[in-house]
Structures are given as C-alpha cells and as structure tokens.
C-alpha atoms as a PDB file:
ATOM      1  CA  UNK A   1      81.966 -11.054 190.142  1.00  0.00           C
ATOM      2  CA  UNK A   2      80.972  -8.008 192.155  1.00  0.00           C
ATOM      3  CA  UNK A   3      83.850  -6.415 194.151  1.00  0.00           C
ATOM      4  CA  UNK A   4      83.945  -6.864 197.772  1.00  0.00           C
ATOM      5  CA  UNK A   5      83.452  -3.386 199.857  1.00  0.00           C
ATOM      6  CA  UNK A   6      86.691  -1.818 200.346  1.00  0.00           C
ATOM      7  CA  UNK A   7      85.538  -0.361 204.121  1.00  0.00           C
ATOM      8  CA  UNK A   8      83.518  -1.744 206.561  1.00  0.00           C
ATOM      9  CA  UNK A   9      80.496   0.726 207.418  1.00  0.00           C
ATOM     10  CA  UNK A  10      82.119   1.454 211.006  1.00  0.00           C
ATOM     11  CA  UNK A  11      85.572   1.795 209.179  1.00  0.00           C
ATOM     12  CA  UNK A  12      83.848   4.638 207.125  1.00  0.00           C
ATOM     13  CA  UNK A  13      82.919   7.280 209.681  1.00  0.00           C
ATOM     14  CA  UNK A  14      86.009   7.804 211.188  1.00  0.00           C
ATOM     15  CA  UNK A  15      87.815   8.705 207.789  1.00  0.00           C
ATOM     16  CA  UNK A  16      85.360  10.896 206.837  1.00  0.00           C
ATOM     17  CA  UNK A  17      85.277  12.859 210.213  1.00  0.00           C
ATOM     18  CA  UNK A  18      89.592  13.255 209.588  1.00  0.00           C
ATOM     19  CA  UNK A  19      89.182  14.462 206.152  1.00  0.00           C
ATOM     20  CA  UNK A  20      86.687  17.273 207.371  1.00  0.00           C
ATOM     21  CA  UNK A  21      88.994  18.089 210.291  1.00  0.00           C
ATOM     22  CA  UNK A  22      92.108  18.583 208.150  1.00  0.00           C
ATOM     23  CA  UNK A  23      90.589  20.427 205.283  1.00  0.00           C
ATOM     24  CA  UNK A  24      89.148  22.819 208.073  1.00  0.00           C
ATOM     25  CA  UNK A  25      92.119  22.846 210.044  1.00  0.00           C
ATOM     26  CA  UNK A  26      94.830  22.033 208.020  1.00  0.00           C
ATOM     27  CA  UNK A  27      93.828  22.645 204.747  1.00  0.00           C
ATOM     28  CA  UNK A  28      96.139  22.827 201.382  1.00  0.00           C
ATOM     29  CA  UNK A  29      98.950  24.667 199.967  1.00  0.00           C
ATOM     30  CA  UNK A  30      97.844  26.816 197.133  1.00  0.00           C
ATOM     31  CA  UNK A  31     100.890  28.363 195.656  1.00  0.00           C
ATOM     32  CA  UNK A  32      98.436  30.684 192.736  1.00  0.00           C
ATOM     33  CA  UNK A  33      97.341  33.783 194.216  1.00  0.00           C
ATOM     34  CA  UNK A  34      94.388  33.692 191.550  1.00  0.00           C
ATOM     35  CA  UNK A  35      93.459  30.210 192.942  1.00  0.00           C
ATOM     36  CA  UNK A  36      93.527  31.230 196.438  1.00  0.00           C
ATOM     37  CA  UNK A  37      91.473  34.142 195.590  1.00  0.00           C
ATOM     38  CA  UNK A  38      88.792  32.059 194.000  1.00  0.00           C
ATOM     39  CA  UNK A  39      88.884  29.649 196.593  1.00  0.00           C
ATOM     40  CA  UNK A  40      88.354  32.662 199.268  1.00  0.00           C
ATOM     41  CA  UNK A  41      85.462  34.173 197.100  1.00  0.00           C
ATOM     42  CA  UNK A  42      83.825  30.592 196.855  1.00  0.00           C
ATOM     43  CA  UNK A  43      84.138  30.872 201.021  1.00  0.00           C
ATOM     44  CA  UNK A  44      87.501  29.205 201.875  1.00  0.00           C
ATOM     45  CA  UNK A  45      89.519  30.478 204.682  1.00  0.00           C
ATOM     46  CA  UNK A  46      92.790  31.741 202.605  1.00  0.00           C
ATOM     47  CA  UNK A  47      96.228  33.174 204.351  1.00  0.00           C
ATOM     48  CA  UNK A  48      98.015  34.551 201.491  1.00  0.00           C
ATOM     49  CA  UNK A  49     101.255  35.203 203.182  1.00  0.00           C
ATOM     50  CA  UNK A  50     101.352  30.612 204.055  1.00  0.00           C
ATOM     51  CA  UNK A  51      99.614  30.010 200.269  1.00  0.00           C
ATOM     52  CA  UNK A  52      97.124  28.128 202.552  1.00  0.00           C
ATOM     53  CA  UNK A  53      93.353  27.396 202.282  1.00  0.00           C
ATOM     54  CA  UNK A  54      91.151  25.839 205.045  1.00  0.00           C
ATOM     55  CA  UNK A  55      87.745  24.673 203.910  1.00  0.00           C
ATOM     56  CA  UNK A  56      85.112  25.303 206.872  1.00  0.00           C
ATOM     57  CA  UNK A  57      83.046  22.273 207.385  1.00  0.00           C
ATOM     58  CA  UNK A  58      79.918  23.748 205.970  1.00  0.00           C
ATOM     59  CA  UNK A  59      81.249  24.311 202.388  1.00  0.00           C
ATOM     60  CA  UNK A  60      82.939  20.890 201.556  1.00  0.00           C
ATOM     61  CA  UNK A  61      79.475  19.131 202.894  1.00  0.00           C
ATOM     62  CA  UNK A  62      78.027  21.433 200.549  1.00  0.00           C
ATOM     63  CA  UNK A  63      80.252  20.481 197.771  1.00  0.00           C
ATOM     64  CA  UNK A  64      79.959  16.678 198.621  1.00  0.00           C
ATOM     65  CA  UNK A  65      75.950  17.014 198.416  1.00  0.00           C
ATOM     66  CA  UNK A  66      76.608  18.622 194.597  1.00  0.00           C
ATOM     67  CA  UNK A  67      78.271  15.535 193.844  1.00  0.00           C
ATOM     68  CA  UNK A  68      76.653  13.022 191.288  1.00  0.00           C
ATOM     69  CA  UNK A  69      75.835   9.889 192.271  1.00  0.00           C
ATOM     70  CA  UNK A  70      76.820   7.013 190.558  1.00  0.00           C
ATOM     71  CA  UNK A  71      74.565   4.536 189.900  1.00  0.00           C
ATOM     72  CA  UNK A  72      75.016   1.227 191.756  1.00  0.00           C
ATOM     73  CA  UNK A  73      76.343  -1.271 189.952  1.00  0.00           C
ATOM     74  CA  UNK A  74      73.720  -4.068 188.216  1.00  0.00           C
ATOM     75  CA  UNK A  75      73.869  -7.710 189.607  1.00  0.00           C
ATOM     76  CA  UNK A  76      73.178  -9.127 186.534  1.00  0.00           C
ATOM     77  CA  UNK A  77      75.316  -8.990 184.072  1.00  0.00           C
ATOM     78  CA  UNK A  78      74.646  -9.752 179.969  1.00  0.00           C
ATOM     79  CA  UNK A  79      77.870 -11.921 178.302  1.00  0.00           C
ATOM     80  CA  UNK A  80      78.353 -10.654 174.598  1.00  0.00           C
ATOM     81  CA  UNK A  81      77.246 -13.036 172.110  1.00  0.00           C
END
C-alpha cells in the first residue's frame, strides 16, 4: 500500500514560503565561532556578538536545487518467494 500524501499541494506553498522567511530573517543560533565563520564564507549573514546566522533567500534555493532527488516510489511491488 502506497502512503497517502502527507500535504495537500495548496498546503505546500505556504510552508515553504515560512521556512525561507525565517531562515532569512530569523535564522539559527550557532554557538561555534568556526561554524559561523564557515557559514559566513559559504554567504550566510552571521552576527557574531548574537551566535546568529540568517540564510538570504538566494543561497538556501541554491542549496535545495543541489539536493538529490529521490526516486519516486514503484507501484508495483515484487513479494519474496
């Protein structure tokens, strides 16, 4: 049995538009100066003195795009035996 989508299409959009929006505005607490230096050299917006890192828009599309895709999953399926 195939599992059922988890989001609808239109459910999809939305959530992707808020996780841009806080990794550019919000970002994450980095509390390794090395890490926030490699994150800054890689093009992340870094404040040292907060331990914080916002990711412009730009770069995490460009990571997502890097990504593998997974193949989709076969409907046919082979029992052992």
């Amino acid at each position: 049995m195939l599992a059922e989508p988890r989001f609808a299409e239109i459910d999809v959009e939305p959530l992707i538009e808020g996780v841009y929006r806080t990794l550019e505005k919000v970002g994450v607490l980095c509390e390794n100066a090395t890490l926030l230096a490699a994150l800054e050299a890689l093009g992340a917006r870094v404040d040292a003195a907060s331990q914080r890192a916002c990711f412009p828009r730009e770069l995490v599309a460009e990571f997502v795009a890097s990504l593998p895709r997974p193949e989709p999953p076969s409907a046919v399926f082979t029992l052992p035996g």
